[in-house]
N, C-alpha and C. Protein backbone atom coordinates (compact mmCIF):
# COMPACT_ATOMS: atom_id res chain seq x y z
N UNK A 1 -4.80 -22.27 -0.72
CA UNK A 1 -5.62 -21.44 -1.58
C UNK A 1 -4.70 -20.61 -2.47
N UNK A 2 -4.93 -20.70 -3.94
CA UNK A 2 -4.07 -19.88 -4.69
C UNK A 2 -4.29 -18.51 -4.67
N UNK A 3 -3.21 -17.26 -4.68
CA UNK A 3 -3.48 -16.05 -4.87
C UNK A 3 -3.10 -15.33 -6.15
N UNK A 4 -4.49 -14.68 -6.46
CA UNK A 4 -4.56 -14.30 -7.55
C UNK A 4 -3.44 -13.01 -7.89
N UNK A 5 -2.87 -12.65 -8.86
CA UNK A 5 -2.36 -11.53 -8.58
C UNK A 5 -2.96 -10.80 -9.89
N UNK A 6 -3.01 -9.57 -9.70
CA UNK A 6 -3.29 -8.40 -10.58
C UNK A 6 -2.86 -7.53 -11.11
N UNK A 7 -2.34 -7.00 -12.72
CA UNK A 7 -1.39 -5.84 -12.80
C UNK A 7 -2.40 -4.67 -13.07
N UNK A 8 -2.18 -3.51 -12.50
CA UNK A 8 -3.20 -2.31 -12.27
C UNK A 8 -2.38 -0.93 -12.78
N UNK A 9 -2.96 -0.64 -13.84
CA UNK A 9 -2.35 0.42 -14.66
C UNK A 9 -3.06 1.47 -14.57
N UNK A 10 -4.76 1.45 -13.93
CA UNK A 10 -5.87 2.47 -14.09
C UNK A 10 -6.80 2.59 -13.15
N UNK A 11 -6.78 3.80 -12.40
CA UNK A 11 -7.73 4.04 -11.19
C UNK A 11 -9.08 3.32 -11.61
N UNK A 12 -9.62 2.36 -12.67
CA UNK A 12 -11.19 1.89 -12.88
C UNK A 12 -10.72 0.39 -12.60
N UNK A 13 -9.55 0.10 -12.88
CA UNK A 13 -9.14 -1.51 -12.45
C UNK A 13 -9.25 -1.35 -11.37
N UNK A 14 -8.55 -0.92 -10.40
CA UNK A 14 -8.83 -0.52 -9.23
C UNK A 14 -9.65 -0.95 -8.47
N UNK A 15 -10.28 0.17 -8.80
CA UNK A 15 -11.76 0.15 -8.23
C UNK A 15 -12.89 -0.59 -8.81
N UNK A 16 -12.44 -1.56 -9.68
CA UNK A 16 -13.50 -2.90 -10.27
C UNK A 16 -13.04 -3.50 -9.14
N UNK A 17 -11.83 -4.03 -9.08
CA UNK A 17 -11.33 -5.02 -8.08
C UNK A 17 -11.67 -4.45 -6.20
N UNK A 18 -12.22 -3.45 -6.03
CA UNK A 18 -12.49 -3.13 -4.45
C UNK A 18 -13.83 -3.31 -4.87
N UNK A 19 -14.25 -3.21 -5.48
CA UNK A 19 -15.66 -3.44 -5.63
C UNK A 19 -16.26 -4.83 -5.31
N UNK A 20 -15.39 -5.19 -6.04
CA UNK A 20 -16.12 -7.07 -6.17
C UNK A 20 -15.67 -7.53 -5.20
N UNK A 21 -14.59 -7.26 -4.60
CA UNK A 21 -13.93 -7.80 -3.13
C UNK A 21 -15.34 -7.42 -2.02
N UNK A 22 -15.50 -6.37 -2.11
CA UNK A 22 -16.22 -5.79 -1.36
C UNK A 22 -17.61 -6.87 -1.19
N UNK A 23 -18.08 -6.76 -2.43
CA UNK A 23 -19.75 -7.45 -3.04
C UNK A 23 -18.80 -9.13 -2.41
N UNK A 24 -17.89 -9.62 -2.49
CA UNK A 24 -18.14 -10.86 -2.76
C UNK A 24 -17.59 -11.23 -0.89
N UNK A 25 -17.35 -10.63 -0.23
CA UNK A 25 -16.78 -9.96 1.26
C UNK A 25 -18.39 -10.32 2.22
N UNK A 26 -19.56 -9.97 0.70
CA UNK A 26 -20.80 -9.90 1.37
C UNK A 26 -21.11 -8.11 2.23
N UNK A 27 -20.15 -7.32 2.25
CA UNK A 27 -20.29 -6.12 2.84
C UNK A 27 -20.77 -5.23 2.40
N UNK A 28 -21.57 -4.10 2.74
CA UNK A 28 -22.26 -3.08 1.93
C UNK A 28 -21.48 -1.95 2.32
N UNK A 29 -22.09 -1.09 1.29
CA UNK A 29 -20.77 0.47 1.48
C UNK A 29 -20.53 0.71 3.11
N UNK A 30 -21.57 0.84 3.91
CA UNK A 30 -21.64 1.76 4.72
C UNK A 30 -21.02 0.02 6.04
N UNK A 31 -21.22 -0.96 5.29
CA UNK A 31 -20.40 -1.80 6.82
C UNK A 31 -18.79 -1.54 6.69
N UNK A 32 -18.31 -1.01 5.21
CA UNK A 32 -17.18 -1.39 5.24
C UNK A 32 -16.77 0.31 5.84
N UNK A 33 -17.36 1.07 5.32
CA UNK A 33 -16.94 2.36 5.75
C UNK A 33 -16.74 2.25 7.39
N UNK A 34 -17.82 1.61 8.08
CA UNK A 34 -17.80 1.30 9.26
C UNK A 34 -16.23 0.83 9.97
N UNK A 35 -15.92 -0.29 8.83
CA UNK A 35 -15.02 -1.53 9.79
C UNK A 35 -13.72 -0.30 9.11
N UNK A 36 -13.43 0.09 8.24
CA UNK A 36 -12.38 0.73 7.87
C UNK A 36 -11.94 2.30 8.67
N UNK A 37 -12.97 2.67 9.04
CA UNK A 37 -13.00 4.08 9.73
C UNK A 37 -13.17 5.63 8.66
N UNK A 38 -13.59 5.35 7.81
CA UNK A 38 -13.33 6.25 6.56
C UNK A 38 -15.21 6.38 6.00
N UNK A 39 -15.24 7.54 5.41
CA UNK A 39 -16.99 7.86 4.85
C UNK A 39 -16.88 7.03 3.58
N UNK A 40 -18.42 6.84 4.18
CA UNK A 40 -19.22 5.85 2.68
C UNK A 40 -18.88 6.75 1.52
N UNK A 41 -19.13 8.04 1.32
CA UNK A 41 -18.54 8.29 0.30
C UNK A 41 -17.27 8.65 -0.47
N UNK A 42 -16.01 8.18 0.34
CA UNK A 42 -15.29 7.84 0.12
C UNK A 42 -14.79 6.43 -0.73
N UNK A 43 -15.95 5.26 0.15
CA UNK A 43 -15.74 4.37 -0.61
C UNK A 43 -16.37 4.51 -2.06
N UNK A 44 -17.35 5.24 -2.09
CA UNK A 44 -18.39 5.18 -3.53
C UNK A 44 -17.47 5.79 -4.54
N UNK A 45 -16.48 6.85 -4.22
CA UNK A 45 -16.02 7.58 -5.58
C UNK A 45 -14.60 6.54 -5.34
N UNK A 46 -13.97 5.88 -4.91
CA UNK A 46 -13.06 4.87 -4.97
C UNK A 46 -13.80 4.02 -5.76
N UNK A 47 -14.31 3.18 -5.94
CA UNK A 47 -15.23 2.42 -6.29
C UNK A 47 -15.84 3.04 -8.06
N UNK A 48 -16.23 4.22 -8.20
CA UNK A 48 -16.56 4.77 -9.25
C UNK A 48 -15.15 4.72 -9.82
N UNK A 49 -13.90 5.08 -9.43
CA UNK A 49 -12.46 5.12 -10.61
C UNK A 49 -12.03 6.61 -10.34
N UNK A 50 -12.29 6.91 -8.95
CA UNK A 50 -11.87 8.56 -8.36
C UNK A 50 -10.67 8.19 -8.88
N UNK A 51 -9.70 9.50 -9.54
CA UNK A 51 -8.78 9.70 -9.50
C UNK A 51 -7.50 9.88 -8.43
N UNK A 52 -8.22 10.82 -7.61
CA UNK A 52 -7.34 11.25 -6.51
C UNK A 52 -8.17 10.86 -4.90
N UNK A 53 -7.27 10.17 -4.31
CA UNK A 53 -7.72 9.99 -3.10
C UNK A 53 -6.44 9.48 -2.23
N UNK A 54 -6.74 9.77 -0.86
CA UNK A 54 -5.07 9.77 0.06
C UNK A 54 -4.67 8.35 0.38
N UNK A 55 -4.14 8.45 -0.07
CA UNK A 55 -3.28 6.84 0.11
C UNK A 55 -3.62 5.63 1.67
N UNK A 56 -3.49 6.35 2.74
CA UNK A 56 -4.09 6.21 4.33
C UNK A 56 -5.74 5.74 3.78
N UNK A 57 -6.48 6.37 2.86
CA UNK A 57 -7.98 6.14 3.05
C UNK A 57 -7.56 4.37 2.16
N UNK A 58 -6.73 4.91 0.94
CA UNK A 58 -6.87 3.48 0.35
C UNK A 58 -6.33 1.89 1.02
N UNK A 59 -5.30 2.12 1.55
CA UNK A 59 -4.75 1.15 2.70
C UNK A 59 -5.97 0.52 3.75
N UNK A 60 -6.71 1.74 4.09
CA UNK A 60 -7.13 1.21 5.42
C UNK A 60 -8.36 -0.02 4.77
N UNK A 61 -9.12 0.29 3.35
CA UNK A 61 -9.99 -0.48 2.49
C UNK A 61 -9.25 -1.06 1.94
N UNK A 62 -8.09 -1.62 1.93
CA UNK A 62 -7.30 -2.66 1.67
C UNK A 62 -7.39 -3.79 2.80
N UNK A 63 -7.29 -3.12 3.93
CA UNK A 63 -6.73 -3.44 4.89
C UNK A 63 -8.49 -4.92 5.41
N UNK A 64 -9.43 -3.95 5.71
CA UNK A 64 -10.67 -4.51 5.91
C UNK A 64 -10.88 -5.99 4.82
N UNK A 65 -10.37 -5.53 3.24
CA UNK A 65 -11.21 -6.04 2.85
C UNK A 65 -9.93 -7.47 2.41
N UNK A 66 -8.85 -7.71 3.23
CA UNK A 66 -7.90 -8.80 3.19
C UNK A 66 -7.18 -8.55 1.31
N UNK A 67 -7.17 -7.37 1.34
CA UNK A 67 -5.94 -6.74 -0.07
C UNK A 67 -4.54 -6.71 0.09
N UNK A 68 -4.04 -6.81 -0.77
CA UNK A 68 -2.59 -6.52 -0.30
C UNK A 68 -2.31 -5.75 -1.49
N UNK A 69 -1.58 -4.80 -1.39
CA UNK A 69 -0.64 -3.80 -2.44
C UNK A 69 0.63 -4.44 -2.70
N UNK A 70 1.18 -4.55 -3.93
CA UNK A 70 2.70 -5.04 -4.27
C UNK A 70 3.13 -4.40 -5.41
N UNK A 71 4.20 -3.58 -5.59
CA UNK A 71 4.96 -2.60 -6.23
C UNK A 71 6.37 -3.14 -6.63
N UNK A 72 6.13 -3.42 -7.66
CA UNK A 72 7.37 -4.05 -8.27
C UNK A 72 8.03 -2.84 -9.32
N UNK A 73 9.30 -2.74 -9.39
CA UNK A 73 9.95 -2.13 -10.67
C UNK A 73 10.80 -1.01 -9.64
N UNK A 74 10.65 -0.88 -8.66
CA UNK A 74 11.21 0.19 -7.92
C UNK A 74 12.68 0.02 -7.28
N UNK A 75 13.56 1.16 -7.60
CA UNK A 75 15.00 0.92 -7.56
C UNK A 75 15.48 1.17 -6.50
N UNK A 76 16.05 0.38 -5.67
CA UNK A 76 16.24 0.17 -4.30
C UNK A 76 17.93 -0.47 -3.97
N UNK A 77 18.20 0.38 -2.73
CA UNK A 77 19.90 -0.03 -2.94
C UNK A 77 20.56 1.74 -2.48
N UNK A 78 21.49 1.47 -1.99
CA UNK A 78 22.29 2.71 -1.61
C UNK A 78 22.84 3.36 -3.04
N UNK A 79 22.91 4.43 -3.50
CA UNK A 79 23.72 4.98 -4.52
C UNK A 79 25.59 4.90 -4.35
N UNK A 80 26.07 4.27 -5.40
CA UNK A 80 27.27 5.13 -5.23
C UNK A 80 27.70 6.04 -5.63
């Protein structure tokens, strides 16, 4: 199965893409709030393009809904 990948510049990409994962997952707010451990309305303003929300809440709705996060550009390596 090919994996799609996504470049995400804006908390509404975002949360288009948890959305439709979600809808196409077949899950409704409150099963995923369930399977993730986190409030339905947490997922709803994620989902709306919340700005600010704790990183732990976003992982764990990653986590349920088979997401993966990948961070490229970051400078890595001991200094000399």
């Amino acid at each position: 199965m090919a994996v799609g990948i996504t470049q995400i510049s804006q908390p509404e990409e975002l949360a288009r893409i948890i959305l439709l994962q979600r809808k196409k997952s077949g899950l409704s707010r409150d099963q995923l709030a369930l399977l993730s451990g986190i409030g339905r309305t947490a997922i709803f303003d994620i989902e709306h393009g919340k700005k600010t929300y704790q990183a732990d809440t976003l992982f764990k709705i990653l986590r349920v809904l088979s997401l993966k996060l990948h961070i490229e550009g970051v400078i890595s390596g001991e200094s000399k």
